[in-house]
C-alpha atoms as a PDB file:
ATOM      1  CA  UNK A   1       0.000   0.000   0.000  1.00  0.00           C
ATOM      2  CA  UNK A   2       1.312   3.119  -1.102  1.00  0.00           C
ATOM      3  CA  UNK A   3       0.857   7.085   0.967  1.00  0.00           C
ATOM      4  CA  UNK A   4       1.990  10.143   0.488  1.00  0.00           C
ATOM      5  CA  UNK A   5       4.393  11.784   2.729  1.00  0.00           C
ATOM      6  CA  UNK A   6       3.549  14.731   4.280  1.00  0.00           C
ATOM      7  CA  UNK A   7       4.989  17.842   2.945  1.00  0.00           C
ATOM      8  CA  UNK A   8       6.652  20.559   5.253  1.00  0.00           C
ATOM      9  CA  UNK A   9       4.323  22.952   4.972  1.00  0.00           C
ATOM     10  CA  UNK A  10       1.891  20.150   6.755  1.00  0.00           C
ATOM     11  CA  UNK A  11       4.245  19.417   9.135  1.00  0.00           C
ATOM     12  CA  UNK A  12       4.765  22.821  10.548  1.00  0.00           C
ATOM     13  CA  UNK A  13       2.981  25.793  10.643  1.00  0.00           C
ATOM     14  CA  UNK A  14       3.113  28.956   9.365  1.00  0.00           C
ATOM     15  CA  UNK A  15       5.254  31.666  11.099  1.00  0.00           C
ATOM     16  CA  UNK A  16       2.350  33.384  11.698  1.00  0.00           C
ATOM     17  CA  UNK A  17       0.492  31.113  13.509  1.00  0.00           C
ATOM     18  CA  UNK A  18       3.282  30.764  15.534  1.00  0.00           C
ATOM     19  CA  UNK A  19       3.630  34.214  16.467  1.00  0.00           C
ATOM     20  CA  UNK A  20      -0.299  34.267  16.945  1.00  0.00           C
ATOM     21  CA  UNK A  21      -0.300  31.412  19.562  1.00  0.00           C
ATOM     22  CA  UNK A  22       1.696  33.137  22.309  1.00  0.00           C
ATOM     23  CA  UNK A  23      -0.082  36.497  22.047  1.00  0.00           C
ATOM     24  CA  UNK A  24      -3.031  34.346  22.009  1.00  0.00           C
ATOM     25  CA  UNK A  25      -2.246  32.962  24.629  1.00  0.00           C
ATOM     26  CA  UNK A  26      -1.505  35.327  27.060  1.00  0.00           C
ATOM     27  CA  UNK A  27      -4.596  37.180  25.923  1.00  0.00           C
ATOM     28  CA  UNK A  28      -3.047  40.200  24.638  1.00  0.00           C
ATOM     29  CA  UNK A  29      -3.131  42.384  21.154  1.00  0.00           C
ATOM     30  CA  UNK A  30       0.291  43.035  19.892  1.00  0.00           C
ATOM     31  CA  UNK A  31      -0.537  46.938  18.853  1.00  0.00           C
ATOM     32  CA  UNK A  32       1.302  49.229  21.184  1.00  0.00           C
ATOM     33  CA  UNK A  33      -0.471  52.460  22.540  1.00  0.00           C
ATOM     34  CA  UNK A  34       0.878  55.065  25.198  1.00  0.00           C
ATOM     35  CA  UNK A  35       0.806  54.508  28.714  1.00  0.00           C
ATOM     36  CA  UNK A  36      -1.798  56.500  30.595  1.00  0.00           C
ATOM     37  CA  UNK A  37      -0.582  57.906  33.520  1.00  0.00           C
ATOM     38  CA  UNK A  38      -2.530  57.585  36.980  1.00  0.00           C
ATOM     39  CA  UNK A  39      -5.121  60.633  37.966  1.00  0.00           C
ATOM     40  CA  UNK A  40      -2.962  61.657  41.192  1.00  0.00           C
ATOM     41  CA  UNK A  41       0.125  62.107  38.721  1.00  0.00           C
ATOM     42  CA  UNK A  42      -1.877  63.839  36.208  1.00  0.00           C
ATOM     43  CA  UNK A  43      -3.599  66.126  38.827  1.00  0.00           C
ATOM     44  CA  UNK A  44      -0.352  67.259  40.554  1.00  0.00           C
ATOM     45  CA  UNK A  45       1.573  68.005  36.988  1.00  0.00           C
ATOM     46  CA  UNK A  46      -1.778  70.312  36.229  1.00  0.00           C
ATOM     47  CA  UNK A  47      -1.393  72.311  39.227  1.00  0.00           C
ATOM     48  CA  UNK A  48       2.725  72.265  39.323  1.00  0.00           C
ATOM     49  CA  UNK A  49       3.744  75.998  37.858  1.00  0.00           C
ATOM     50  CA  UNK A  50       6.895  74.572  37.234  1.00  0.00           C
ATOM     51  CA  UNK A  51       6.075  71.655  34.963  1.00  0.00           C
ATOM     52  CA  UNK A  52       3.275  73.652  33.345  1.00  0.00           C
ATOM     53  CA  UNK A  53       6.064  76.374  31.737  1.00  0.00           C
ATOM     54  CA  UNK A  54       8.660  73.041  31.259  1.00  0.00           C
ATOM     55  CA  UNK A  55       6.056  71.831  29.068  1.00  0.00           C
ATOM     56  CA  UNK A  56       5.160  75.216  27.235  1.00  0.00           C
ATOM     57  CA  UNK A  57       8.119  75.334  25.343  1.00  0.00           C
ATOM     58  CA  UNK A  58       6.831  74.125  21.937  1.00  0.00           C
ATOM     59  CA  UNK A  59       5.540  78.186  21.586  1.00  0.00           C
ATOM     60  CA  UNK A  60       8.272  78.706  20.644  1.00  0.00           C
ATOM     61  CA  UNK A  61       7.927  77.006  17.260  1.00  0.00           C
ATOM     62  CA  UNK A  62       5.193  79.114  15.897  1.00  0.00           C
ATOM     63  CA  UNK A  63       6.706  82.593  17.646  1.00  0.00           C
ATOM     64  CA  UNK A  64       9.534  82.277  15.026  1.00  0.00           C
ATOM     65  CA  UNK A  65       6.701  81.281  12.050  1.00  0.00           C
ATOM     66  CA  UNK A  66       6.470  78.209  12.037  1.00  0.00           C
ATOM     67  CA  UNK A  67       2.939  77.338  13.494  1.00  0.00           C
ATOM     68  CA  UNK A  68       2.111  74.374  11.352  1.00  0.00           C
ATOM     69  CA  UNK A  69       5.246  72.274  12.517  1.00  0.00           C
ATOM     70  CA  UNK A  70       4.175  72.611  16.575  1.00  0.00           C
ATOM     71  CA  UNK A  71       0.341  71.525  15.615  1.00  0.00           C
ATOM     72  CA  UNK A  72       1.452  68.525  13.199  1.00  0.00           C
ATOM     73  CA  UNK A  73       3.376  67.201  16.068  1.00  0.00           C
ATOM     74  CA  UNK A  74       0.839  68.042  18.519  1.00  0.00           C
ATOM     75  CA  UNK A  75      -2.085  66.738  16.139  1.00  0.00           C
ATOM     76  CA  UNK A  76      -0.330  63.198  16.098  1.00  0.00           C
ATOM     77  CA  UNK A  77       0.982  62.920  19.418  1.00  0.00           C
ATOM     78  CA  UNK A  78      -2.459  63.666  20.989  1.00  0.00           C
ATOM     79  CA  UNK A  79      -4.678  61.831  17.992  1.00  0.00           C
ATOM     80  CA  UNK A  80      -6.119  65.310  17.337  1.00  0.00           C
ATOM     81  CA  UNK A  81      -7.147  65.387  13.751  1.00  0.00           C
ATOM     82  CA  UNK A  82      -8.400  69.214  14.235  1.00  0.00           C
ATOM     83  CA  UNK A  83      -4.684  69.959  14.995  1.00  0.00           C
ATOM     84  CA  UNK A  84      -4.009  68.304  11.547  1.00  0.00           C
ATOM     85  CA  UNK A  85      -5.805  69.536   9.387  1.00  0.00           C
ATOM     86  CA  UNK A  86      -4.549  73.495  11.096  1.00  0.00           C
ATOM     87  CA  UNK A  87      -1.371  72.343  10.453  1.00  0.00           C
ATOM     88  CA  UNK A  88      -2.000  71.550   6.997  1.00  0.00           C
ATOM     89  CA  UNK A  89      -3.590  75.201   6.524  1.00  0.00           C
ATOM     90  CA  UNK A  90      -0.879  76.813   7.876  1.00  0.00           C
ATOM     91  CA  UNK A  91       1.464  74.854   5.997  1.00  0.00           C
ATOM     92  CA  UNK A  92      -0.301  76.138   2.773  1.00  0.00           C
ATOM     93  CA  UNK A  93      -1.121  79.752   3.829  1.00  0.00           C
ATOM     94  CA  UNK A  94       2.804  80.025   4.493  1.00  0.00           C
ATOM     95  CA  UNK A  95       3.846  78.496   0.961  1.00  0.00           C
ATOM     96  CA  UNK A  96       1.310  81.202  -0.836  1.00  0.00           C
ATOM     97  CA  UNK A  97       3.192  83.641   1.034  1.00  0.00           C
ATOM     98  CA  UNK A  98       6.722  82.674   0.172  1.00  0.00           C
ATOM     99  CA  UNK A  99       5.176  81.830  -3.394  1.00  0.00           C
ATOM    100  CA  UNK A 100       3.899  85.685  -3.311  1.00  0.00           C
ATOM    101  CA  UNK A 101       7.025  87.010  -1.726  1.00  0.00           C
ATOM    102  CA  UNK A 102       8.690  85.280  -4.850  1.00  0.00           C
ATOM    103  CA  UNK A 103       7.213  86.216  -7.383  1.00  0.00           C
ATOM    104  CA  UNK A 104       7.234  89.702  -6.523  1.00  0.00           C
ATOM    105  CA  UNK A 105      10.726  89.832  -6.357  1.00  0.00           C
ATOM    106  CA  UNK A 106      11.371  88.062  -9.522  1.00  0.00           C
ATOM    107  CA  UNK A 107       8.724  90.618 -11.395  1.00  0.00           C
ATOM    108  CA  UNK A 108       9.631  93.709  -9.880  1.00  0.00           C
ATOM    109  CA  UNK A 109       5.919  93.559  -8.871  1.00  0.00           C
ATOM    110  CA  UNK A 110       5.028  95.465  -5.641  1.00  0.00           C
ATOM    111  CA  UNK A 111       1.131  93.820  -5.611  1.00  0.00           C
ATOM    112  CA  UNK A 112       2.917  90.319  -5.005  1.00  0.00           C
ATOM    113  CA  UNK A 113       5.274  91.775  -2.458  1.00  0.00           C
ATOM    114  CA  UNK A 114       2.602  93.419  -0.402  1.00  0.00           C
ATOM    115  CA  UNK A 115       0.452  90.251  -0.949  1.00  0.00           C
ATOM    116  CA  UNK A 116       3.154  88.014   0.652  1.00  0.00           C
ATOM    117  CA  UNK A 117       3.777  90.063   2.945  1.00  0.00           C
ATOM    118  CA  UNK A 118       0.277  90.564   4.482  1.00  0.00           C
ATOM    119  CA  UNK A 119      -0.088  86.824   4.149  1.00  0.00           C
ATOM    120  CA  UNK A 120       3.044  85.627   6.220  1.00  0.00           C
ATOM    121  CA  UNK A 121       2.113  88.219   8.751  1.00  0.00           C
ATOM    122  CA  UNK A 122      -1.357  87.293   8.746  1.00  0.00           C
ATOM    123  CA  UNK A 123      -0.427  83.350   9.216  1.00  0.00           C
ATOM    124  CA  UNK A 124       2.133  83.999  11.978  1.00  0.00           C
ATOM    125  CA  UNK A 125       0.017  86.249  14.395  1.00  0.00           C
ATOM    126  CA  UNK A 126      -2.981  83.586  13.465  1.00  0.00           C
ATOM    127  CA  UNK A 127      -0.586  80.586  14.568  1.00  0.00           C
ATOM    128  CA  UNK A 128       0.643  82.217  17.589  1.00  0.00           C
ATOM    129  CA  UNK A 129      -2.747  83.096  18.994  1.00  0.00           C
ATOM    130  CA  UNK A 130      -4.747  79.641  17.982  1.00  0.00           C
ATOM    131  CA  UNK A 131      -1.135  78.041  19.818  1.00  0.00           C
ATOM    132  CA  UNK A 132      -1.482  80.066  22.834  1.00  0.00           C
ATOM    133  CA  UNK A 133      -5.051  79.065  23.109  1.00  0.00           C
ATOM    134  CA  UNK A 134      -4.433  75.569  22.563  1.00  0.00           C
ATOM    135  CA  UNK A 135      -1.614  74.874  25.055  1.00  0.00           C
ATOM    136  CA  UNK A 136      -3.953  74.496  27.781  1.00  0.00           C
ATOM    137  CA  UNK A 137      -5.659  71.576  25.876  1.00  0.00           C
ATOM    138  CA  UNK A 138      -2.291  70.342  24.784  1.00  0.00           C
ATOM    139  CA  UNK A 139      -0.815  70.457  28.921  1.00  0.00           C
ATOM    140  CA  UNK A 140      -3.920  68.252  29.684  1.00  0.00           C
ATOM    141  CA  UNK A 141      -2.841  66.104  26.942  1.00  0.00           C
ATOM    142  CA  UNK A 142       0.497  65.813  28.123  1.00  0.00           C
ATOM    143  CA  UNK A 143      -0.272  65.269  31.099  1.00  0.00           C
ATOM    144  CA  UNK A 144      -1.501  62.131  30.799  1.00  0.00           C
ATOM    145  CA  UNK A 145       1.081  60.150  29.215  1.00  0.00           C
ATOM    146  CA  UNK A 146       3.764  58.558  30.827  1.00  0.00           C
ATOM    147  CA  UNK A 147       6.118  58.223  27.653  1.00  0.00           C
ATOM    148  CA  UNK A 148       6.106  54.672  28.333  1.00  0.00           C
ATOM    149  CA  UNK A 149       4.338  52.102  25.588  1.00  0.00           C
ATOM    150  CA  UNK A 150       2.510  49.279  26.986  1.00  0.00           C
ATOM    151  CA  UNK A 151       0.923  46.641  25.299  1.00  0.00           C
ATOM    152  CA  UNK A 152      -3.236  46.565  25.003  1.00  0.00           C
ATOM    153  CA  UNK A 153      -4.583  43.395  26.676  1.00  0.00           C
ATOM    154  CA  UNK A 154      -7.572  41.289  25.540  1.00  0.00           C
ATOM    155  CA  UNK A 155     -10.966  43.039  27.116  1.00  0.00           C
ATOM    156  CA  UNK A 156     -11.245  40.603  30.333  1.00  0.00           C
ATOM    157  CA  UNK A 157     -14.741  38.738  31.263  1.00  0.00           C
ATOM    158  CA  UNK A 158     -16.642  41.326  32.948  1.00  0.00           C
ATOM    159  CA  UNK A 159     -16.851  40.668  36.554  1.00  0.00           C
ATOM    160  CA  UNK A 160     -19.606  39.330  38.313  1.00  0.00           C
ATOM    161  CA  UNK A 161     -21.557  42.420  40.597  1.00  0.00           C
ATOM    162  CA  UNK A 162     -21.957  41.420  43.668  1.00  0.00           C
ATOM    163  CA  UNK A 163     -25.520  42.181  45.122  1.00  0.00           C
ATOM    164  CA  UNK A 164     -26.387  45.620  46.377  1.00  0.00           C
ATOM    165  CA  UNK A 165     -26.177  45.686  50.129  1.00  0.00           C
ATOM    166  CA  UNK A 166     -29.761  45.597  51.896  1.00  0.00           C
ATOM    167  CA  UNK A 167     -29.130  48.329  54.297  1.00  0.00           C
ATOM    168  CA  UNK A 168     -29.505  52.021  52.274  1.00  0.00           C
ATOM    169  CA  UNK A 169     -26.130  53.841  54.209  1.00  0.00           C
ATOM    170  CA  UNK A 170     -23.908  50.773  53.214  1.00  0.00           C
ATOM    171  CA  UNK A 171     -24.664  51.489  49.598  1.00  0.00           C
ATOM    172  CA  UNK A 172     -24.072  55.331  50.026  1.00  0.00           C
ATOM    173  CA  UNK A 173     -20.730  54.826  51.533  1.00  0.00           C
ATOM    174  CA  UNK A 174     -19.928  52.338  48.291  1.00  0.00           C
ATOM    175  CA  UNK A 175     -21.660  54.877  45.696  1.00  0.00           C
ATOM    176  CA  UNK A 176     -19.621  58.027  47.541  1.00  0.00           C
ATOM    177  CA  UNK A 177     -16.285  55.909  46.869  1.00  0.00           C
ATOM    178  CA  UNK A 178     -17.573  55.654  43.375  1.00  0.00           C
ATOM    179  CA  UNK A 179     -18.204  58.923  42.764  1.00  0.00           C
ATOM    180  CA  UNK A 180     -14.568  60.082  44.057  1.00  0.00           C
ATOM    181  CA  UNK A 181     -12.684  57.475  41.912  1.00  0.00           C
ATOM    182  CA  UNK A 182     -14.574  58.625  39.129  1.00  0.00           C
ATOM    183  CA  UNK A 183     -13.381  61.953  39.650  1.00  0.00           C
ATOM    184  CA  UNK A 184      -9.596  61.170  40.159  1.00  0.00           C
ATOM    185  CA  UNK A 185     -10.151  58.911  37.079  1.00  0.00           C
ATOM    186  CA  UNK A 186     -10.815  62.010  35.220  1.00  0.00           C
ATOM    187  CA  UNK A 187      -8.786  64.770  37.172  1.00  0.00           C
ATOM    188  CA  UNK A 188      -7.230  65.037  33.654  1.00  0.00           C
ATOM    189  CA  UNK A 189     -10.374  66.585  31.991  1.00  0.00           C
ATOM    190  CA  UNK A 190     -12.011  67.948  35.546  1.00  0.00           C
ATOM    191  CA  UNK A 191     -10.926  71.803  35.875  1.00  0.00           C
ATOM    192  CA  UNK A 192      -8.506  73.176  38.622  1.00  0.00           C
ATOM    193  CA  UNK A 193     -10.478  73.095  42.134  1.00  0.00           C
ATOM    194  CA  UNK A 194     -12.956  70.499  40.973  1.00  0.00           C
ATOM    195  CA  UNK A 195     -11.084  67.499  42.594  1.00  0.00           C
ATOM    196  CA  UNK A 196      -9.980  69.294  45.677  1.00  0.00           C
ATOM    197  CA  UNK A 197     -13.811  69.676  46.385  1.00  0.00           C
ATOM    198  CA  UNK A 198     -14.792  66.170  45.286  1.00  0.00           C
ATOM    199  CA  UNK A 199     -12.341  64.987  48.362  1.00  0.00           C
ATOM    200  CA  UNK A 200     -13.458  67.838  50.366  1.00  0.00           C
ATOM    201  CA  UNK A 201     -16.832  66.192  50.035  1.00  0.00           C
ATOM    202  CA  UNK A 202     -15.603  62.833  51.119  1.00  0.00           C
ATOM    203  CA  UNK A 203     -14.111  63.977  54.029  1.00  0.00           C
ATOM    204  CA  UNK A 204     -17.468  65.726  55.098  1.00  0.00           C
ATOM    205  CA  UNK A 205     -19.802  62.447  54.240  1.00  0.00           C
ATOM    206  CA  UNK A 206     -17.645  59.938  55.344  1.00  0.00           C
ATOM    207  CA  UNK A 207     -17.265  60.001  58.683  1.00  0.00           C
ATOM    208  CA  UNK A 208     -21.164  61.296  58.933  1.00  0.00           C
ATOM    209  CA  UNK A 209     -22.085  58.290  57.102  1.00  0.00           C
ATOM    210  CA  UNK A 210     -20.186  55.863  59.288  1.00  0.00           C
ATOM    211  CA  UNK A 211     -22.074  57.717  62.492  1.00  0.00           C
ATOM    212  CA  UNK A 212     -25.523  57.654  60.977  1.00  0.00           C
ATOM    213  CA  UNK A 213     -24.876  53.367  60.260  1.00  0.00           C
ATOM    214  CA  UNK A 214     -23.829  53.314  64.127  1.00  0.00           C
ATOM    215  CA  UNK A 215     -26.854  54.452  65.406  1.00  0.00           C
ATOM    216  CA  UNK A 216     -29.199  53.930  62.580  1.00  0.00           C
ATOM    217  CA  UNK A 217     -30.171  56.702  59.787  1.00  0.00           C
ATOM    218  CA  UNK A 218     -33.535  58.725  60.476  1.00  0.00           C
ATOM    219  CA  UNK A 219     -36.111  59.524  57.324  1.00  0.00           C
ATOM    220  CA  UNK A 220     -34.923  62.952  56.725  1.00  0.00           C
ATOM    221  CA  UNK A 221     -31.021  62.439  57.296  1.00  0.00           C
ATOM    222  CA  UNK A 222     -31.520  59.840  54.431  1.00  0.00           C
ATOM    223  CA  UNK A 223     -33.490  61.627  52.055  1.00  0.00           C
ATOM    224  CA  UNK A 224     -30.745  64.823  52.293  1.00  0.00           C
ATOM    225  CA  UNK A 225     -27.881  62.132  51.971  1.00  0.00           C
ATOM    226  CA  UNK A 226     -29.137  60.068  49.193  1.00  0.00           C
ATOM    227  CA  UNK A 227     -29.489  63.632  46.965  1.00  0.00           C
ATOM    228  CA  UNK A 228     -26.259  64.577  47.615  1.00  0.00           C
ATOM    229  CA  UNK A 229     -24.382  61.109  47.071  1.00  0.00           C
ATOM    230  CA  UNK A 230     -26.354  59.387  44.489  1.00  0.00           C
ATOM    231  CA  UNK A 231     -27.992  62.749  42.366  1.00  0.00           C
ATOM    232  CA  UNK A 232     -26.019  65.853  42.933  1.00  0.00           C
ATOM    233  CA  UNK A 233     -22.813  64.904  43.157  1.00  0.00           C
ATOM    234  CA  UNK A 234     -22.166  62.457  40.230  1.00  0.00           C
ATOM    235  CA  UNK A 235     -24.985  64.147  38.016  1.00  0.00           C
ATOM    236  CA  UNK A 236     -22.049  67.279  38.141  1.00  0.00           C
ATOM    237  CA  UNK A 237     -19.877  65.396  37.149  1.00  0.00           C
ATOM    238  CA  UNK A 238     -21.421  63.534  34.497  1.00  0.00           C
ATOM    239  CA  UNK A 239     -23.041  66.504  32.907  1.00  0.00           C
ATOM    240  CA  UNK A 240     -19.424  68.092  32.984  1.00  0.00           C
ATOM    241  CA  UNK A 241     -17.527  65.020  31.689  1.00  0.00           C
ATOM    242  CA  UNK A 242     -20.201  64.362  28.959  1.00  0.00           C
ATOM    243  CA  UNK A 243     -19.225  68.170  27.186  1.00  0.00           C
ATOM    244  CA  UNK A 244     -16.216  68.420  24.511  1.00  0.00           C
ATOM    245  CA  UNK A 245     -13.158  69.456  26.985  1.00  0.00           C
ATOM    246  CA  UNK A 246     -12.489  72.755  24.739  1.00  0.00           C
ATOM    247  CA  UNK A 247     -16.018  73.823  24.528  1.00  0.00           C
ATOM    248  CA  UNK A 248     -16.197  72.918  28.557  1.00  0.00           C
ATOM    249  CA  UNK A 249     -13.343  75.739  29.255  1.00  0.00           C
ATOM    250  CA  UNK A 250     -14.126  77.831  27.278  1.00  0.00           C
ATOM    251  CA  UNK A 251     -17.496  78.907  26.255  1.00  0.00           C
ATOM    252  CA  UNK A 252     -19.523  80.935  28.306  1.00  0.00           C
ATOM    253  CA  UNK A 253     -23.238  80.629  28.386  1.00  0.00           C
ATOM    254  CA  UNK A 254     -26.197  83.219  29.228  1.00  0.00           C
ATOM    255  CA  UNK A 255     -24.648  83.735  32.911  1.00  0.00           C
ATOM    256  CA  UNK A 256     -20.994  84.434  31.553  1.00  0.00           C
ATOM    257  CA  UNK A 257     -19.572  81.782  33.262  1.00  0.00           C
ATOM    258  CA  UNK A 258     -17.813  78.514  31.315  1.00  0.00           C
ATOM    259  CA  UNK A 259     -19.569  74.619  32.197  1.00  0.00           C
ATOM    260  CA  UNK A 260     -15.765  74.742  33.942  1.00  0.00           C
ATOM    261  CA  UNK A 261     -16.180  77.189  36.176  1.00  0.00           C
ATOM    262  CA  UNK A 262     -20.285  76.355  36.809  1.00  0.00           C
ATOM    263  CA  UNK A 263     -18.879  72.546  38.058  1.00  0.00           C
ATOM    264  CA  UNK A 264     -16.452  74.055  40.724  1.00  0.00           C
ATOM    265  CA  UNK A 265     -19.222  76.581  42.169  1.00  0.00           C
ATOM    266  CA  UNK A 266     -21.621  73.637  42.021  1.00  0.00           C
ATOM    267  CA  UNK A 267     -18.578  71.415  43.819  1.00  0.00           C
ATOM    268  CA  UNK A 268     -18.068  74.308  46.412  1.00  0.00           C
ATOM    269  CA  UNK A 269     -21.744  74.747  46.883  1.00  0.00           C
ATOM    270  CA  UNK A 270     -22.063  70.590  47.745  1.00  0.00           C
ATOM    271  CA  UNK A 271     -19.682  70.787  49.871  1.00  0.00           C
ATOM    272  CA  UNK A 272     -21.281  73.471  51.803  1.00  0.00           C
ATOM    273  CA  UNK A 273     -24.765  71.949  51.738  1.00  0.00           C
ATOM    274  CA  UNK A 274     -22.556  67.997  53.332  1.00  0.00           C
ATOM    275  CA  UNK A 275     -21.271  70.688  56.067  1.00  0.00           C
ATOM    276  CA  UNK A 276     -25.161  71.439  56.654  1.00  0.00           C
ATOM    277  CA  UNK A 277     -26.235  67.949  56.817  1.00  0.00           C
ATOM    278  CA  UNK A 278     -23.050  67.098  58.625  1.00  0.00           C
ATOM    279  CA  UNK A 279     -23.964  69.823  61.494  1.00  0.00           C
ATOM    280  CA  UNK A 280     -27.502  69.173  61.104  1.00  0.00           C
ATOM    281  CA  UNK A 281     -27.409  65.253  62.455  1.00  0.00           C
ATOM    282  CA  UNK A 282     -24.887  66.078  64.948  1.00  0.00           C
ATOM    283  CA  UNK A 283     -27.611  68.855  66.129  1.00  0.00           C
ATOM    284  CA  UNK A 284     -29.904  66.443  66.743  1.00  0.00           C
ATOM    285  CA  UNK A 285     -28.054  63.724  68.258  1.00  0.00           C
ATOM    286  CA  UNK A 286     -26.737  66.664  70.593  1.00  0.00           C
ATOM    287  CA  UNK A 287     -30.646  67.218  71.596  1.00  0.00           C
ATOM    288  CA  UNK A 288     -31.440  63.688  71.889  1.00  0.00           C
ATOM    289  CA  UNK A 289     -28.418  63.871  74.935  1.00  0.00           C
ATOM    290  CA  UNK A 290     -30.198  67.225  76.197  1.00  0.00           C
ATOM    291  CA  UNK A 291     -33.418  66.125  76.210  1.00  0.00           C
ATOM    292  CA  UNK A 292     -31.946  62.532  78.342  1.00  0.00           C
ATOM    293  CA  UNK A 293     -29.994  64.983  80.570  1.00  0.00           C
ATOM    294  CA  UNK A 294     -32.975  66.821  81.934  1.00  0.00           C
ATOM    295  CA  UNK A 295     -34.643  63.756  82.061  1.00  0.00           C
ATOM    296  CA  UNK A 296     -32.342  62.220  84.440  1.00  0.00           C
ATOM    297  CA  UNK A 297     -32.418  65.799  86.350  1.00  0.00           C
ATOM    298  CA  UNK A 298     -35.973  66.150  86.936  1.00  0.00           C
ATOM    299  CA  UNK A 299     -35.987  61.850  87.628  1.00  0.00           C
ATOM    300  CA  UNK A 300     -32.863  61.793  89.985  1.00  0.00           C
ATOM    301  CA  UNK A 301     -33.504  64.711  92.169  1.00  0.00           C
ATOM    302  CA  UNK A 302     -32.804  64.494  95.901  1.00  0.00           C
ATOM    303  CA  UNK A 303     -36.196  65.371  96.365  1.00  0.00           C
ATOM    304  CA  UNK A 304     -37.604  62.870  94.829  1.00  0.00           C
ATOM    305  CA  UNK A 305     -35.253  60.045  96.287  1.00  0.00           C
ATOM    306  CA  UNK A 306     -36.236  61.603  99.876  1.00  0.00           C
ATOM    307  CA  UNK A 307     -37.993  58.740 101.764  1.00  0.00           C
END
């Protein structure tokens, strides 16, 4: 009986399917992306003078004319295709000038020279204002990278959530520790001030939450808690964090304020109103202790114990 030997392509198998079985394997993708840094780090470069002006440098580029160079680099480090496509413009306003510029020298033609002339200075002042405005946007950007590329893993099975907890303050002291790591997840995009007050709030509700479980939370106390920790709080946030980040710092509705400036008054104004509750239970416990007190006065008296 006669076979055919396998060849040694059907031996072995391709290179990459090799290559595919240990990336497979360890459940990752072999694309490389930057490294996001972690929201204390990004926080504390935002507020740092120091590394803001370290990291201002590139307007320098367009001060000496050459605005489309600092927002193609900018445009592809930070995936901004806005930055681009200005970079392109630039790029092409600045060759019509020097195209201008050269033509009226060659002809003699003062039309062309005045033409290039008000186009190069037109470009320039353009670039140096649109880069002066963007450099906030561009700090945030930069902010978050770590300069370190990782590799993306495989999405993992989502995790199983466990069952809300029966008793209503146990679930507002695990929404409230939500709501914070939400906001240092996102102290990138969240204006100056809007963290600080985020943990200003924590430290207000906390511990008033953990004395409310103690002794048990009356209908009032809970109603004014749940508002703040499961409605006001992260619906600020939310609303904030759903907005474009440059239309969110800078455009300024009916009232004249920006959405970035309305979320830190709104922050400030929280944390205010947990200071309220906060004094507002302990006020009424105080009472309770009063009320015993007298109690005990009027009950105890020597009078009274007089056989």
């Amino acid at each position: 009986m006669s076979s055919v030997a396998p060849s040694r392509g059907d031996q072995r198998p391709s290179r990459a399917v090799r290559q595919a079985r240990p990336a497979a394997a360890e459940g990752r993708v072999v694309r490389r992306r930057p490294a996001q840094a972690p929201p204390e780090l990004v926080s504390r470069r935002l507020r740092s003078r120091t590394w803001r002006a370290a990291n201002s440098w590139w307007l320098a580029v367009p001060a000496v004319g050459l605005p489309w160079l600092s927002f193609l680099y900018m445009g592809l480090r930070g995936r901004r295709p806005q930055w681009v496509l200005a970079a392109v413009a630039y790029l092409l306003a600045m060759a019509g000038a020097v195209t201008a510029l050269g033509v009226g020298l060659a002809a003699n033609a003062l039309g062309w020279l005045v033409l290039g002339a008000l186009v190069a200075t037109g470009t320039w002042g353009l670039g140096l204002v649109h880069s002066v405005m963007a450099n906030s946007t561009w700090l945030r950007i930069k902010a978050a990278f770590t300069g370190e590329p990782v590799l993306e893993h495989a999405p993992a099975p989502a995790p199983v959530e466990p069952a809300p907890p029966a008793d209503p303050v146990t679930a507002l002291q695990q929404r409230l520790r939500e709501v914070v790591r939400t906001a240092n997840r996102n102290g990138g995009r969240l204006p100056d001030g809007a963290v600080p007050a985020v943990r200003e709030i924590e430290d207000v509700l906390t511990p008033l939450l953990a004395h409310v479980a103690k002794r048990g939370a009356e209908v009032e106390e809970l109603h004014n808690l749940e508002a703040i920790v499961t409605e006001y709080l992260p619906g600020a946030l939310e609303h904030y964090l759903d907005l474009p980040e440059e239309y969110a710092l800078t455009n300024r509705g009916p009232s004249g304020t920006t959405p970035a400036e309305e979320l830190v008054t709104q922050l400030q104004l929280l944390a205010d109103g947990s200071r309220d509750v906060q004094r507002a239970v302990y006020d009424h416990d105080a009472r309770k202790l009063s009320v015993q007190g007298r109690f005990l006065d009027a009950k105890f008296r020597r009078s009274d114990l007089d056989l």
